[in-house]
Protein backbone atom coordinates (compact mmCIF):
# COMPACT_ATOMS: atom_id res chain seq x y z
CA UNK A 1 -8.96 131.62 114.14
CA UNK A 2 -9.00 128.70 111.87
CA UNK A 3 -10.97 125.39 111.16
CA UNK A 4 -9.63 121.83 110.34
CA UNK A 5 -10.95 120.48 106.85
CA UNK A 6 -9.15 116.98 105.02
CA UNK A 7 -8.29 117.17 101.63
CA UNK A 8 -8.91 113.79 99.94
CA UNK A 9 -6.71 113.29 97.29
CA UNK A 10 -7.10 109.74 95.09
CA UNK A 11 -4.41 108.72 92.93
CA UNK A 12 -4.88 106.19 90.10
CA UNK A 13 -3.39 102.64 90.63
CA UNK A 14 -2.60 101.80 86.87
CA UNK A 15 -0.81 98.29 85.85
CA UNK A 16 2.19 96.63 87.55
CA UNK A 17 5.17 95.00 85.58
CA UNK A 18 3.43 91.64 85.23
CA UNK A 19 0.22 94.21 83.53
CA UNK A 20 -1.92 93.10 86.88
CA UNK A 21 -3.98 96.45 88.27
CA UNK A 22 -2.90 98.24 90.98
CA UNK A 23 -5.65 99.70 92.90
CA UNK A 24 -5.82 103.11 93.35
CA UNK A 25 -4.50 105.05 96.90
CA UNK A 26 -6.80 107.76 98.74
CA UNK A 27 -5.03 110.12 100.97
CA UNK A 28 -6.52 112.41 103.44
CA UNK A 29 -4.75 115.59 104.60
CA UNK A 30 -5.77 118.24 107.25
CA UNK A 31 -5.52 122.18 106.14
CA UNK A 32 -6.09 125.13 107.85
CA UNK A 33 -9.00 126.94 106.31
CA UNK A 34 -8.89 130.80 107.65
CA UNK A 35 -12.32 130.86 107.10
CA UNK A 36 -15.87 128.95 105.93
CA UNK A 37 -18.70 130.84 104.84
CA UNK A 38 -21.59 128.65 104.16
CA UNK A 39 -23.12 128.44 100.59
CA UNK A 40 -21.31 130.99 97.98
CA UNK A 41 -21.16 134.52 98.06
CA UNK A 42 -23.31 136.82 95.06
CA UNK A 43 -20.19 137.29 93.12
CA UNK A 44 -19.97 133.11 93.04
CA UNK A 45 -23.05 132.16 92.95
CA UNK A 46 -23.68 131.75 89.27
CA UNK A 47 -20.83 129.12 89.57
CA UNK A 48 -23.47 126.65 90.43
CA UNK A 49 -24.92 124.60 87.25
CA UNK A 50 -26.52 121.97 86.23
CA UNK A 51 -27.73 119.90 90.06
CA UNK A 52 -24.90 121.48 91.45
CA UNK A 53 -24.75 123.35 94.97
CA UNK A 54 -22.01 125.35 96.24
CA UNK A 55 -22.28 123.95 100.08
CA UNK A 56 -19.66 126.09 101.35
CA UNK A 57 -17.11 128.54 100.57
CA UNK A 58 -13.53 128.01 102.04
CA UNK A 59 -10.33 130.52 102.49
CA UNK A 60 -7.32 129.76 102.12
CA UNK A 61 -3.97 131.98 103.01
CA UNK A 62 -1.59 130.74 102.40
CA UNK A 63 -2.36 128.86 99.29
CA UNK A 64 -2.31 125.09 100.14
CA UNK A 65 -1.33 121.93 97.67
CA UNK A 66 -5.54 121.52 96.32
CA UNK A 67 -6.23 121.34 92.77
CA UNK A 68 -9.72 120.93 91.32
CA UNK A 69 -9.59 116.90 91.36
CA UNK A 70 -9.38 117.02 94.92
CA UNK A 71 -12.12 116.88 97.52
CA UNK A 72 -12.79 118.69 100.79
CA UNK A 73 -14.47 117.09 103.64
CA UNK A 74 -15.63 119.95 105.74
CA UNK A 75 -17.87 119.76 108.34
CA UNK A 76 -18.46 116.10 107.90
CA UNK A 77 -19.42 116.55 103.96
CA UNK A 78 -17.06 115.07 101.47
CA UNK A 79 -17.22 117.81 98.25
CA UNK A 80 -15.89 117.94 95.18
CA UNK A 81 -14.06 121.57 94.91
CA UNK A 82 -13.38 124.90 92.33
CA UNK A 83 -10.20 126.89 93.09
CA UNK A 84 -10.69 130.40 92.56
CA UNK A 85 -7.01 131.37 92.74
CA UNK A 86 -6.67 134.90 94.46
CA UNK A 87 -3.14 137.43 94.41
CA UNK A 88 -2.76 140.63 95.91
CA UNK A 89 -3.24 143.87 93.63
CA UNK A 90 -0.69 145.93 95.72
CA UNK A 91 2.25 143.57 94.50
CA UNK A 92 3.22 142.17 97.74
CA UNK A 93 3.25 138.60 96.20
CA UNK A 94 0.77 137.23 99.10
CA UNK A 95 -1.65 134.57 97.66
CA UNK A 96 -4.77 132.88 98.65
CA UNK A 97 -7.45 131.08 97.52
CA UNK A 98 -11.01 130.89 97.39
CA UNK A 99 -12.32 127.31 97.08
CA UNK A 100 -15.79 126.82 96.35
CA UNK A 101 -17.42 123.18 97.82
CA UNK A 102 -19.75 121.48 95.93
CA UNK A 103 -22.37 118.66 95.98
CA UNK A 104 -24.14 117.25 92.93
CA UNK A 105 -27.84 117.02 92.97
CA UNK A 106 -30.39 116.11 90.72
């Protein structure tokens, strides 16, 4: 069992030839989370600082294209997102990861 979330991915525009800006691109893609937990688990939870909230904690396995400038919409909320990058301690080269959602507040 898996859920849909869309990776939002926004790439800088920059300056054409004639040094005119080029507005930046937004692209959303749909990934297979294996699981959602809501908020973060006791381990993670002192990943939260300043007005932040961890919303929701996603699973990933295989590890999908996401880095930490990314976004996740899941569930309808658009969050910005920490990778927690996780490998297998038997050796087996299998790798996941553990993406913490978060909202700023305050």
């Amino acid at each position: 069992m898996s859920e849909t979330v869309y990776r939002i991915r926004t790439s800088p525009g920059g300056l054409d030839s004639n040094n005119d800006p080029i507005p930046s691109t937004e692209t959303r893609e749909p990934l297979q989370a294996k699981a959602i937990a809501p908020g973060a688990s006791r381990r993670n939870s002192s990943m939260a600082r300043n007005g932040d909230s961890i919303q929701y904690t996603a699973y990933f396995m295989p590890a999908p294209d996401l880095t930490d400038d990314d976004q996740l919409e899941i569930r309808g909320l658009v969050c910005d997102v920490r990778i927690l990058d996780w490998r297998s301690a038997f050796g087996t080269g299998r790798r996941g990861l553990e993406v913490l959602a978060v909202i700023e507040r305050g």
